[in-house]
N, C-alpha and C. Protein backbone atom coordinates (compact mmCIF):
# COMPACT_ATOMS: atom_id res chain seq x y z
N UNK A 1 54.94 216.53 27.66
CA UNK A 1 55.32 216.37 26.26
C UNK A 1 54.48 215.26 25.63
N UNK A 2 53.70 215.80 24.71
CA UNK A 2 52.70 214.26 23.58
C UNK A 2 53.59 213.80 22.60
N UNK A 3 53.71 212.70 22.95
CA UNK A 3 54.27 211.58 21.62
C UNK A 3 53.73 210.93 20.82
N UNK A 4 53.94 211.11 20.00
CA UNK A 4 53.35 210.21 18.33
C UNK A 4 53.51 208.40 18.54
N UNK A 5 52.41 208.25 18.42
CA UNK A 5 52.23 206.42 18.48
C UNK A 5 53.82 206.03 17.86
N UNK A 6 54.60 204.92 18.19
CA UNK A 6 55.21 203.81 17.49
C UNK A 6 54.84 202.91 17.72
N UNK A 7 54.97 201.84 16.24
CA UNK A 7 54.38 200.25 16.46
C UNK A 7 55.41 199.27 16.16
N UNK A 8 56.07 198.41 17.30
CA UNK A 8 57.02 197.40 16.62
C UNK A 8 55.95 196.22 16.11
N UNK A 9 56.41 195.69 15.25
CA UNK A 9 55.64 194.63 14.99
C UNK A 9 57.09 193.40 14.58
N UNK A 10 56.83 192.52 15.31
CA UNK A 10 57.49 191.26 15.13
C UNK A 10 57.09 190.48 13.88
N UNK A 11 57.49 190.22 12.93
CA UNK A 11 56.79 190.10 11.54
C UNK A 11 56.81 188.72 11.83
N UNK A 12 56.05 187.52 10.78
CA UNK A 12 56.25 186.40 10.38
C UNK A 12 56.92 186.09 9.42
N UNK A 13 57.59 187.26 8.79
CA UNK A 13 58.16 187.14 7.27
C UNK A 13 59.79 187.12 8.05
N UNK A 14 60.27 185.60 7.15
CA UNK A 14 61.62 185.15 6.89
C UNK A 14 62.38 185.96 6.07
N UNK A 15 63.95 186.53 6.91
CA UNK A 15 64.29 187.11 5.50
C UNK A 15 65.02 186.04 4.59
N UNK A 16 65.13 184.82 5.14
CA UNK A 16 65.84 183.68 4.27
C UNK A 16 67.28 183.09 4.63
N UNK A 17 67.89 184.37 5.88
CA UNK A 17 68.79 183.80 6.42
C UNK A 17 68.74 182.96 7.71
N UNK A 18 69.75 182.56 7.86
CA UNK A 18 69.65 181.52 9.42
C UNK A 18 70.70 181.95 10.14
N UNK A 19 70.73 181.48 11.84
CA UNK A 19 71.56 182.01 12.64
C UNK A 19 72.00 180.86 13.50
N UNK A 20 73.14 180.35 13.67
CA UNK A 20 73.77 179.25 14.95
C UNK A 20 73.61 180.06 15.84
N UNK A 21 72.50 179.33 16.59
CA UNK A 21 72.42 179.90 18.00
C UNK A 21 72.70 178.48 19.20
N UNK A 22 73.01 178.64 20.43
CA UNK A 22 73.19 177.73 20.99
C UNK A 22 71.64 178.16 22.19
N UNK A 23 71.25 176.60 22.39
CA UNK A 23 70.00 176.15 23.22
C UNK A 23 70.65 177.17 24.30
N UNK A 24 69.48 177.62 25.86
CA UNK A 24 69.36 178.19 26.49
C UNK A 24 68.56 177.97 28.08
N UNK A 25 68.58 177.53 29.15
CA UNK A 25 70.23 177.78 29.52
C UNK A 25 71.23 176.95 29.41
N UNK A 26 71.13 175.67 29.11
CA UNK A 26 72.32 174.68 28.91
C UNK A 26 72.54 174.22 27.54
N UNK A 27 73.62 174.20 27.00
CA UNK A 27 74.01 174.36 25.63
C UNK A 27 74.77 173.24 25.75
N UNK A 28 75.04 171.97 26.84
CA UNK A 28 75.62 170.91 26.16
C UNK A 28 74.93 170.23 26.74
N UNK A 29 73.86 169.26 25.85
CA UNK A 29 73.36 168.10 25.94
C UNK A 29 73.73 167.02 25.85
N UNK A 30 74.81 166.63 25.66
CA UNK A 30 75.31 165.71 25.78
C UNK A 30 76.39 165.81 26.63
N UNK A 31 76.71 166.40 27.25
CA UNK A 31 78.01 166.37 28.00
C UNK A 31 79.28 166.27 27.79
N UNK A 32 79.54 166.95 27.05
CA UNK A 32 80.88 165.95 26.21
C UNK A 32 81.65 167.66 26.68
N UNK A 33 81.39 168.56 27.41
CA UNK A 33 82.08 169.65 27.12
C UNK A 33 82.09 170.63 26.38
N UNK A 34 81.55 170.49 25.42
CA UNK A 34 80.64 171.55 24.09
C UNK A 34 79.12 172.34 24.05
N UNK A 35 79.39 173.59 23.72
CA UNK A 35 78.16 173.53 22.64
C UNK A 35 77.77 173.18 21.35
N UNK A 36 76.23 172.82 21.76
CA UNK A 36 75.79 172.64 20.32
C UNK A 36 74.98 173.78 20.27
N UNK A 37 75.34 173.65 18.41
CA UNK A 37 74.38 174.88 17.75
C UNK A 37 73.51 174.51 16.88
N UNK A 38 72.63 175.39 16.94
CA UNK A 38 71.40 174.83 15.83
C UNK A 38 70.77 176.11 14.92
N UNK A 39 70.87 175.77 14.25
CA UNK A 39 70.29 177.00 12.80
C UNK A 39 68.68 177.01 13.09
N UNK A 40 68.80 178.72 13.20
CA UNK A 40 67.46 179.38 13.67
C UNK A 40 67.60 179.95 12.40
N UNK A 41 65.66 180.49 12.10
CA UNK A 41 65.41 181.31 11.01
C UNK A 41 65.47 182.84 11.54
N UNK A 42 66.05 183.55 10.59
CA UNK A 42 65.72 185.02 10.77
C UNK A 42 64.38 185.89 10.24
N UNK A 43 63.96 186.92 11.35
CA UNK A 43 62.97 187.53 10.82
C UNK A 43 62.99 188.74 10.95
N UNK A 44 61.88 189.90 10.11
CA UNK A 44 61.82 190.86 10.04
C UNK A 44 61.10 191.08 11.38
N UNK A 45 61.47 192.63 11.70
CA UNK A 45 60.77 193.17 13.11
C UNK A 45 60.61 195.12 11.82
N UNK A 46 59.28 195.61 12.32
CA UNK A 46 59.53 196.48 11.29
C UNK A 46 58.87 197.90 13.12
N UNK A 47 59.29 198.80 12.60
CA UNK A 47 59.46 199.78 13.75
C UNK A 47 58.70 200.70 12.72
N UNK A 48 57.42 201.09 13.14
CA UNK A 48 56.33 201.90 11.80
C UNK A 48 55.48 203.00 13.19
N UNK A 49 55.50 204.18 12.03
CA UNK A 49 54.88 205.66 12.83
C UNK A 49 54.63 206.48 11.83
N UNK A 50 54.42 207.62 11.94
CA UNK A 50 54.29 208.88 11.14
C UNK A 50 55.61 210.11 11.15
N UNK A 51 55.95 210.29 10.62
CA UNK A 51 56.97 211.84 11.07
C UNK A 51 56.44 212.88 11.07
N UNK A 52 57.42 214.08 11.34
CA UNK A 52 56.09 215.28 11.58
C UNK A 52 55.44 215.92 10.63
N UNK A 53 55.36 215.60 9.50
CA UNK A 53 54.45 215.84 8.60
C UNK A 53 53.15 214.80 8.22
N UNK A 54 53.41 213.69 9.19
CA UNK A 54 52.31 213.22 9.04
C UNK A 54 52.42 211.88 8.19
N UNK A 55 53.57 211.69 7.47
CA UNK A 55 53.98 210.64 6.88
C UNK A 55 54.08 209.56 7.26
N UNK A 56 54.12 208.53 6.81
CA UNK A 56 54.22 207.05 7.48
C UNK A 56 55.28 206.93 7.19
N UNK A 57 56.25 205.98 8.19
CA UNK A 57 57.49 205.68 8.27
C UNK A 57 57.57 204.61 8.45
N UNK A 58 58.69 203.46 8.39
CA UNK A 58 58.57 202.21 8.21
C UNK A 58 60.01 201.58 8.54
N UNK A 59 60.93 201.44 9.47
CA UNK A 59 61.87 201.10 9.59
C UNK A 59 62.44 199.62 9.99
N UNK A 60 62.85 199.11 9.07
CA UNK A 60 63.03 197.74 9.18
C UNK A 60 64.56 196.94 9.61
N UNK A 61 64.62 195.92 10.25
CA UNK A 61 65.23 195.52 11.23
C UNK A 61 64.88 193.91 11.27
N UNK A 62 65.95 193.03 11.92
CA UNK A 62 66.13 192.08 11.37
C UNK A 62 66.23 191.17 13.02
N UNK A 63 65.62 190.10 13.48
CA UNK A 63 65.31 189.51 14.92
C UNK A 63 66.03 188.10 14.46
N UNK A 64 66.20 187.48 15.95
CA UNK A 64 65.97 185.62 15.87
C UNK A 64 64.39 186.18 17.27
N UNK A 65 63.80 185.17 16.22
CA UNK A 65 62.16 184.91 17.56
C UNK A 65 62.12 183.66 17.84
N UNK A 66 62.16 182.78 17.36
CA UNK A 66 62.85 181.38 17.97
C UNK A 66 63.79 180.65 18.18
N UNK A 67 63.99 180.19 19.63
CA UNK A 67 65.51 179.84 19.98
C UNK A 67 65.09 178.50 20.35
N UNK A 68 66.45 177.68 20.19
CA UNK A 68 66.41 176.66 21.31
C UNK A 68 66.56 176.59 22.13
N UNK A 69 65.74 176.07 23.81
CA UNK A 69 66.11 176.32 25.12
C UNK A 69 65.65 174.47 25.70
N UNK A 70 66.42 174.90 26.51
CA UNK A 70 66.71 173.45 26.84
C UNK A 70 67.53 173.65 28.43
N UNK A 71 66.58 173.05 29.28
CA UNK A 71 66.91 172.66 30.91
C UNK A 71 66.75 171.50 31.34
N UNK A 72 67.49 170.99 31.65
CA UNK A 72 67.79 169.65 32.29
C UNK A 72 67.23 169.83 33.79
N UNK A 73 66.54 168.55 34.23
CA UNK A 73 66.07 168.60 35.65
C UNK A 73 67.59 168.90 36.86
N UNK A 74 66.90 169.55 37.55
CA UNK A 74 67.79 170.14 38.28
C UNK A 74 68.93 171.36 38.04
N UNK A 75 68.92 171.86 36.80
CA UNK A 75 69.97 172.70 36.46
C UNK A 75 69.91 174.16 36.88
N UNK A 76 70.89 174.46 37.48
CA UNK A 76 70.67 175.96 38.38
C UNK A 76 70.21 176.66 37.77
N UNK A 77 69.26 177.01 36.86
CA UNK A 77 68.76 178.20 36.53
C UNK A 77 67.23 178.42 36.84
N UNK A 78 66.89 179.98 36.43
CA UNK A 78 65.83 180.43 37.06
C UNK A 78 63.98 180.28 36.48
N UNK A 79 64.19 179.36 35.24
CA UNK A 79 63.34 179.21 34.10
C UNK A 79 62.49 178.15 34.84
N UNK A 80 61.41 177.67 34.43
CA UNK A 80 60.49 177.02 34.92
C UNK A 80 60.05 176.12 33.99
N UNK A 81 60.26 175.86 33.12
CA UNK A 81 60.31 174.70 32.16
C UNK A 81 61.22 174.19 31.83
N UNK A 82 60.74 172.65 32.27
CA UNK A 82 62.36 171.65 32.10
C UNK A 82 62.35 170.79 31.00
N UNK A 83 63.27 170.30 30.12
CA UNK A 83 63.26 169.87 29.28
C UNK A 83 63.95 170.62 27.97
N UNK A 84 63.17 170.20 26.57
CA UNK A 84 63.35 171.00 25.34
C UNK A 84 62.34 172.08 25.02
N UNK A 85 62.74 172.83 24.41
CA UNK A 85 61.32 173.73 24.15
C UNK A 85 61.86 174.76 22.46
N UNK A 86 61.10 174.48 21.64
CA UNK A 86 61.41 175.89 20.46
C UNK A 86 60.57 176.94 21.46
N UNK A 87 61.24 178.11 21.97
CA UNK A 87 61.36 179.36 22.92
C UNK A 87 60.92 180.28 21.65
N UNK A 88 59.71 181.08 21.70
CA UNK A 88 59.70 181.89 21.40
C UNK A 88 57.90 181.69 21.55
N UNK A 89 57.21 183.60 21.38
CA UNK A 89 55.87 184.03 21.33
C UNK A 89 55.54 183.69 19.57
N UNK A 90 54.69 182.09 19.90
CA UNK A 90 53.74 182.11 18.40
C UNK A 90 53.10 183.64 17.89
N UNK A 91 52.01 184.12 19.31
CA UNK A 91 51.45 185.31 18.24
C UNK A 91 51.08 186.10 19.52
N UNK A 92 50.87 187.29 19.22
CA UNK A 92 50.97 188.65 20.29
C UNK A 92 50.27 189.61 19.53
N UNK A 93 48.58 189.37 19.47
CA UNK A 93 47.69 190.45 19.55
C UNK A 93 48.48 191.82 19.44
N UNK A 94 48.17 192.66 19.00
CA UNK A 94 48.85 194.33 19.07
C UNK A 94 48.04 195.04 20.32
N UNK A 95 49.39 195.69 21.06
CA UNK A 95 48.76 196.04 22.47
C UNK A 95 49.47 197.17 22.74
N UNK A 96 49.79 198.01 24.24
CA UNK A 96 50.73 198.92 24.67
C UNK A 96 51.67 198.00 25.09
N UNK A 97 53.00 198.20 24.99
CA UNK A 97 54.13 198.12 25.48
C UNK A 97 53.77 198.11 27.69
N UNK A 98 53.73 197.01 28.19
CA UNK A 98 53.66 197.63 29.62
C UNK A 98 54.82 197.90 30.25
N UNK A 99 55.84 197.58 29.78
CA UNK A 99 57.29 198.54 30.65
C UNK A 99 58.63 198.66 29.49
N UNK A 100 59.09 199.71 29.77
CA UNK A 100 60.25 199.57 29.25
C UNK A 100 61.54 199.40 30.35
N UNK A 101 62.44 198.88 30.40
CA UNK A 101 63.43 198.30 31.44
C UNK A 101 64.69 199.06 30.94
N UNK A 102 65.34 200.34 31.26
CA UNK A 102 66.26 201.01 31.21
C UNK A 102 67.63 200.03 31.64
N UNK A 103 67.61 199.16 32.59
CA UNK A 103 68.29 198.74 33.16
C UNK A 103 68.40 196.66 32.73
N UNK A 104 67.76 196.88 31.88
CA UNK A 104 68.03 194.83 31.45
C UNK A 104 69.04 195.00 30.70
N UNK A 105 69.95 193.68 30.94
CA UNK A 105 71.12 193.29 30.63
C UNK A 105 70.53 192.04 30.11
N UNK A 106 71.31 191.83 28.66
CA UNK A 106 71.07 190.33 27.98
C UNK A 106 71.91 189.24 29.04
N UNK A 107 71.32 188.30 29.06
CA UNK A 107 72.11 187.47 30.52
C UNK A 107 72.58 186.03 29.43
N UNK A 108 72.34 185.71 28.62
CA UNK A 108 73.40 184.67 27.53
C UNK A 108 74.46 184.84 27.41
N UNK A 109 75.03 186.38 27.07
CA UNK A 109 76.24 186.69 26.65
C UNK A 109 76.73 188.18 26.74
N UNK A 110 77.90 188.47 26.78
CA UNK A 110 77.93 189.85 26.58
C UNK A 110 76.97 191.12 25.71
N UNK A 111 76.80 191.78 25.74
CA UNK A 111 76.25 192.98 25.10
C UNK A 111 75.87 194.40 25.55
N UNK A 112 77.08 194.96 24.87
CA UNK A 112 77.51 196.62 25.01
C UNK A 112 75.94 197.17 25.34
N UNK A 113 74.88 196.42 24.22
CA UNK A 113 73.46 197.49 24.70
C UNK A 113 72.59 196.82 25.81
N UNK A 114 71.85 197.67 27.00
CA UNK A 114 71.03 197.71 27.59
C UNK A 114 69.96 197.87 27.47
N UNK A 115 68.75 197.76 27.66
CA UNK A 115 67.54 197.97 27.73
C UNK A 115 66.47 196.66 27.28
N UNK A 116 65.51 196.83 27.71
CA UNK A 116 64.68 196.16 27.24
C UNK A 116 62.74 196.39 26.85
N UNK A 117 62.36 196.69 25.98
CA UNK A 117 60.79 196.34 25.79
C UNK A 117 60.09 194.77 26.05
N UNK A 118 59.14 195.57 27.04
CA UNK A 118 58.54 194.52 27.44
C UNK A 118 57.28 193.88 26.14
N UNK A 119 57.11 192.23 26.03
CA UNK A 119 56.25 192.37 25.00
C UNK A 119 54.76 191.76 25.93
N UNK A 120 55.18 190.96 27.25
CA UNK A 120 54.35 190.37 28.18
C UNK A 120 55.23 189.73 28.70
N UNK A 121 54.97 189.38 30.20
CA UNK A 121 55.18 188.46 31.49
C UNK A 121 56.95 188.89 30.93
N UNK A 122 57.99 187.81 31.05
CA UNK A 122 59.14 187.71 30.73
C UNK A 122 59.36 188.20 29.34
N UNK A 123 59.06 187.77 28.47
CA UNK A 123 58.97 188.29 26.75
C UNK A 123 59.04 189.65 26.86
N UNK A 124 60.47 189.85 25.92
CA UNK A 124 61.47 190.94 25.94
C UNK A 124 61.50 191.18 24.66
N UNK A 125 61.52 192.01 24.06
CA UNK A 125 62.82 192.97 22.71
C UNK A 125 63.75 193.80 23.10
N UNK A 126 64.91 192.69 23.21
CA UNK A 126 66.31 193.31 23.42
C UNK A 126 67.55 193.00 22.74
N UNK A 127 68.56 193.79 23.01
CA UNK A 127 70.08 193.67 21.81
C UNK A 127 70.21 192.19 22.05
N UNK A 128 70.38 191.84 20.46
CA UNK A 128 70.66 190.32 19.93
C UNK A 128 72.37 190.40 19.38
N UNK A 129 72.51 189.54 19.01
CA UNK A 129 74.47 189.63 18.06
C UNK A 129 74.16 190.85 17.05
N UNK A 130 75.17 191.03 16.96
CA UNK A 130 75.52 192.36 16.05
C UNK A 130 75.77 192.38 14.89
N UNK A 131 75.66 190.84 14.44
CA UNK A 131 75.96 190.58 12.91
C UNK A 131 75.95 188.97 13.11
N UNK A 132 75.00 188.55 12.10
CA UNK A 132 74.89 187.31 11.75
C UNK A 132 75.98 185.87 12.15
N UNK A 133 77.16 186.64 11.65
CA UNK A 133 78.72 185.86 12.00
C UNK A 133 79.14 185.56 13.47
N UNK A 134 78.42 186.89 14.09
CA UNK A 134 78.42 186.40 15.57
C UNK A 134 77.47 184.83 16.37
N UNK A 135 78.22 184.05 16.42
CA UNK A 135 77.30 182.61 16.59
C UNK A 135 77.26 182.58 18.34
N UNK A 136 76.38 181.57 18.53
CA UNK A 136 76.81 180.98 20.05
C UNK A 136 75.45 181.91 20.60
N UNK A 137 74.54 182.72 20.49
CA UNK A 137 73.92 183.62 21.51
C UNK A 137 72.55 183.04 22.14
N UNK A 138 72.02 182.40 23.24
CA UNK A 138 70.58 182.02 23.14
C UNK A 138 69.66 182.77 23.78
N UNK A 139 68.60 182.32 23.65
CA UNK A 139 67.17 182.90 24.31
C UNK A 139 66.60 181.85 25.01
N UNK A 140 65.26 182.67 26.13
CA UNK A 140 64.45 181.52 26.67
C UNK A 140 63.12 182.43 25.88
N UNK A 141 62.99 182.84 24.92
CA UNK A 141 61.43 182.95 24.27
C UNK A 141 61.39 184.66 24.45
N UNK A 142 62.83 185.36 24.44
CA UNK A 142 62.84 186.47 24.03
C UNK A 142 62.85 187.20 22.37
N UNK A 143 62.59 188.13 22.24
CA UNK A 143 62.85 188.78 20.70
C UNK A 143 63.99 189.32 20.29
N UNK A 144 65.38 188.64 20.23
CA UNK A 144 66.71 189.64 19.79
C UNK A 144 66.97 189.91 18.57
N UNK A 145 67.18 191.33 18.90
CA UNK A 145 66.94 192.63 17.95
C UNK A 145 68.55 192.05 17.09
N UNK A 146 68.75 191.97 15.35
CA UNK A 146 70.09 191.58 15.10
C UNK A 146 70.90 193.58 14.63
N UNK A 147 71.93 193.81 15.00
CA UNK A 147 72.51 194.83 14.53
C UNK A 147 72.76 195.90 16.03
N UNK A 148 72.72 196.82 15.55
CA UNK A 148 72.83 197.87 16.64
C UNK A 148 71.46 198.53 17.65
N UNK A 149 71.22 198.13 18.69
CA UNK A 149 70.42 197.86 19.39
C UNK A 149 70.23 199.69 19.83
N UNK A 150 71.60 199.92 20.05
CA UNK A 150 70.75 201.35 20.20
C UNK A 150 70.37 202.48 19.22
N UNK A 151 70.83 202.20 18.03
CA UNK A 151 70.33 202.34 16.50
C UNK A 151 68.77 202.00 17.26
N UNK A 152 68.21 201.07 17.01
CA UNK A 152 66.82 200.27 17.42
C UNK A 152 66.37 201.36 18.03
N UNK A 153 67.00 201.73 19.29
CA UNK A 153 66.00 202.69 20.39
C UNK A 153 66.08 203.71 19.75
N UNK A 154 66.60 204.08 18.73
CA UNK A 154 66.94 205.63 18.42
C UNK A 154 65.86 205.49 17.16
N UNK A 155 65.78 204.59 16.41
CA UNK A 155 64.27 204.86 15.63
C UNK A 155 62.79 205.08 16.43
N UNK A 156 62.94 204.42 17.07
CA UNK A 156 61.65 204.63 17.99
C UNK A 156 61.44 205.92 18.62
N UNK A 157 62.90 206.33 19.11
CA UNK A 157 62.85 208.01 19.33
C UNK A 157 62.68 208.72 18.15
N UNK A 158 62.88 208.75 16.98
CA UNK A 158 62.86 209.48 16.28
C UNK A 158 61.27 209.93 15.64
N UNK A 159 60.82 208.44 15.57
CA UNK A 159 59.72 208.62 15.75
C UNK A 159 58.36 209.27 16.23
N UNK A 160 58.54 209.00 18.00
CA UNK A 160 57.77 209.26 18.91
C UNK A 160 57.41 211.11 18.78
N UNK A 161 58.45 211.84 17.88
CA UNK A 161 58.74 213.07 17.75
C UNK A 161 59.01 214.13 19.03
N UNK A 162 59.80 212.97 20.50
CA UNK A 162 60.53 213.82 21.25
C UNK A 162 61.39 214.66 21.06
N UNK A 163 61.37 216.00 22.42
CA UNK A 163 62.29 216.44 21.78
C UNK A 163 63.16 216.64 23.35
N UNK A 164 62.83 215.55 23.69
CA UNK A 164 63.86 215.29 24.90
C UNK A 164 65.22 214.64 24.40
N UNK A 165 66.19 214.84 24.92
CA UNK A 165 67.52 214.58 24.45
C UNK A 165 67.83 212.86 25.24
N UNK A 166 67.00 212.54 26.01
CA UNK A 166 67.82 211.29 26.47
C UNK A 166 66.70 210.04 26.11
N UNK A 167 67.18 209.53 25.29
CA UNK A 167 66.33 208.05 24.70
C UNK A 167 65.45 207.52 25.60
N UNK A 168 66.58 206.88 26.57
CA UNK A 168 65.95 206.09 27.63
C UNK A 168 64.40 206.58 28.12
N UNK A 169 64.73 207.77 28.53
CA UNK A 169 63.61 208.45 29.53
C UNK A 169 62.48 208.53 28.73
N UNK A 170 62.53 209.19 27.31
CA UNK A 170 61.86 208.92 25.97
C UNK A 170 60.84 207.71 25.85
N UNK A 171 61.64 206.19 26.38
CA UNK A 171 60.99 204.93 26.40
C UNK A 171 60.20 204.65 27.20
N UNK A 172 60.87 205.34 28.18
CA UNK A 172 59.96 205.13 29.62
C UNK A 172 58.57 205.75 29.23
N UNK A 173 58.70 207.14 28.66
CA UNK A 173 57.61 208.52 28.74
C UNK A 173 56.17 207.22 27.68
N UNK A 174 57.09 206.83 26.56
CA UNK A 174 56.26 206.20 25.29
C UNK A 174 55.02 204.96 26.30
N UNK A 175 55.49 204.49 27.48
CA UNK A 175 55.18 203.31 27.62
C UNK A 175 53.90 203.98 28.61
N UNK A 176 54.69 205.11 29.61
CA UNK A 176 53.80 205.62 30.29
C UNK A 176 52.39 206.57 29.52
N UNK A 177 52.55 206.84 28.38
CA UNK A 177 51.57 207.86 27.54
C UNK A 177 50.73 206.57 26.96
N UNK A 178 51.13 205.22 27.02
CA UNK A 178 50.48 204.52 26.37
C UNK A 178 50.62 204.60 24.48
N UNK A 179 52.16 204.78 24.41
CA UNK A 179 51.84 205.35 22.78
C UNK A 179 52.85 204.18 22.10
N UNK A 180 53.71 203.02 23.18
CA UNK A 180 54.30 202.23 22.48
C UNK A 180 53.59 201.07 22.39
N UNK A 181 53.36 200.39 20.78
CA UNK A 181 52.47 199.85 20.70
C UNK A 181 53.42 198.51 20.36
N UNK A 182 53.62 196.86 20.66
CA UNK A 182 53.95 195.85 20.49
C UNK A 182 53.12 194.75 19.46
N UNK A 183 53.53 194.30 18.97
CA UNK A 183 52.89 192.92 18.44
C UNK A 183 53.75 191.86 17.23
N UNK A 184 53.30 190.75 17.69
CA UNK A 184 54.38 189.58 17.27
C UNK A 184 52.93 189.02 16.19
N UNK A 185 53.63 189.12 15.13
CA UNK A 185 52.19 188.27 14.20
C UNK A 185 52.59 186.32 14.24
N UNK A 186 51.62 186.28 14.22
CA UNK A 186 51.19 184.64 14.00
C UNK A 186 51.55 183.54 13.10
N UNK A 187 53.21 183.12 14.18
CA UNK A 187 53.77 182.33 13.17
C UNK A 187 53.78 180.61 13.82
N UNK A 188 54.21 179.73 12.96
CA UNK A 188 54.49 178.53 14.05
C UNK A 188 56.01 178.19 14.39
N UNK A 189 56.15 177.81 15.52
CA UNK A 189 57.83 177.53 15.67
C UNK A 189 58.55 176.74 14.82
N UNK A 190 59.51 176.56 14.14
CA UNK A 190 60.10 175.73 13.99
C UNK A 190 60.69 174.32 15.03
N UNK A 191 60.74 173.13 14.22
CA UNK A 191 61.65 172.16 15.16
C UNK A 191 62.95 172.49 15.28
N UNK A 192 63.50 173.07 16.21
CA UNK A 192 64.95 173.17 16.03
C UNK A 192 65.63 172.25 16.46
N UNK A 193 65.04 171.49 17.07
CA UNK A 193 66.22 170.44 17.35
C UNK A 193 67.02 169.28 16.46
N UNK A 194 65.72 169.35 15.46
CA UNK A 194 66.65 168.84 14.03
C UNK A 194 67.28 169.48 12.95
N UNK A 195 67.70 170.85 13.99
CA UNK A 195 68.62 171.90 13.10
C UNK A 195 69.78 171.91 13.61
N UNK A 196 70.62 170.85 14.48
CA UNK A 196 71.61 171.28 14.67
C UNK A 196 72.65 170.91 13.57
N UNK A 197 73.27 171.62 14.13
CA UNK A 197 74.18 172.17 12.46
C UNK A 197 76.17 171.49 13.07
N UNK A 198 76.47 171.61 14.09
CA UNK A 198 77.53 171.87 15.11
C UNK A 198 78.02 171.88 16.61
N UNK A 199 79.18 171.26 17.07
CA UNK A 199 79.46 171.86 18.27
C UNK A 199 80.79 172.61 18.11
N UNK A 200 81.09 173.61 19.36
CA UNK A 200 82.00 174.15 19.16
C UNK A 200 83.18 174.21 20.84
């Protein structure tokens, strides 16, 4: 089965809102028993192809690309940079997608959706909170998708102009044909650490 190119592109364009997200993997720096949260900017992620007439399509969608992450020496987790860090890909050339991960689970917090696009090495596009109001969620320099995540995979299917019935396999096929195309345009991080806003 041939599939029609899709291109996510991770935009640099702010839509003007912000998100309390808590640092990643340790969310209390001070010890006191809390998280703290810190106001991240939101951005556009736009999901662009042709349909079968040949049309350009353009489906737009709403990310956090920079988080606060923050590891303290010695803290059980699996990350390799210790300290503070604004977490996220400045800029990502446009390339193929090299895996799609049927099977990644967001590991911050709960979330009903699975999957993940690979964008390089660890750097992911996967289900983010489901609505702005949802606070508390972090990253270590992943792309979370805001809204319904498998909405998300289902534009990209719609796209690709499969006419296989199961998404997933769909993602897999896009990555293996070489037709899912990634790229994060060229932004600079924010300081977030003089965004905290809260603990909770």
């Amino acid at each position: 089965m041939k599939l029609r190119e899709v291109n996510i592109v991770v935009s640099n364009k702010r839509t003007g809102e912000t998100y309390l997200a808590r640092s990643f993997p340790c969310s209390d720096r001070n010890h006191n028993g809390k998280q703290e949260l810190y106001e991240v900017p939101v951005y556009y992620v736009y999901i662009k192809g042709v349909d079968e007439n040949g049309i350009s399509v353009t489906k737009t969608w709403k990310a956090l690309r920079f988080m606060p992450y923050y590891k303290p020496r010695n803290f059980p987790a699996p990350y390799r940079t210790v300290g503070w860090a604004d977490s996220g890909l400045r800029q990502l050339g446009r390339r193929t997608s090299p895996r799609y991960n049927r099977h990644y689970q967001v590991h911050n917090t709960y979330s009903e959706y699975n999957g993940a696009i690979v964008l390089r090495d660890s750097f992911y596009i996967h289900a983010g909170p489901e609505r702005l109001a949802h606070e508390g969620w972090g990253a270590a320099g992943c792309v979370e998708v805001i809204g319904n995540f498998g909405n998300f995979k289902a534009d990209i299917y719609k796209l690709s102009g499969s006419t296989d019935f199961d998404i997933e396999r769909t993602l897999e096929t896009l990555v293996e044909q070489k037709k899912l195309f990634v790229e994060v345009e060229s932004a600079m991080a924010p300081s977030l650490k003089s965004k905290f806003k809260k603990e909770v």
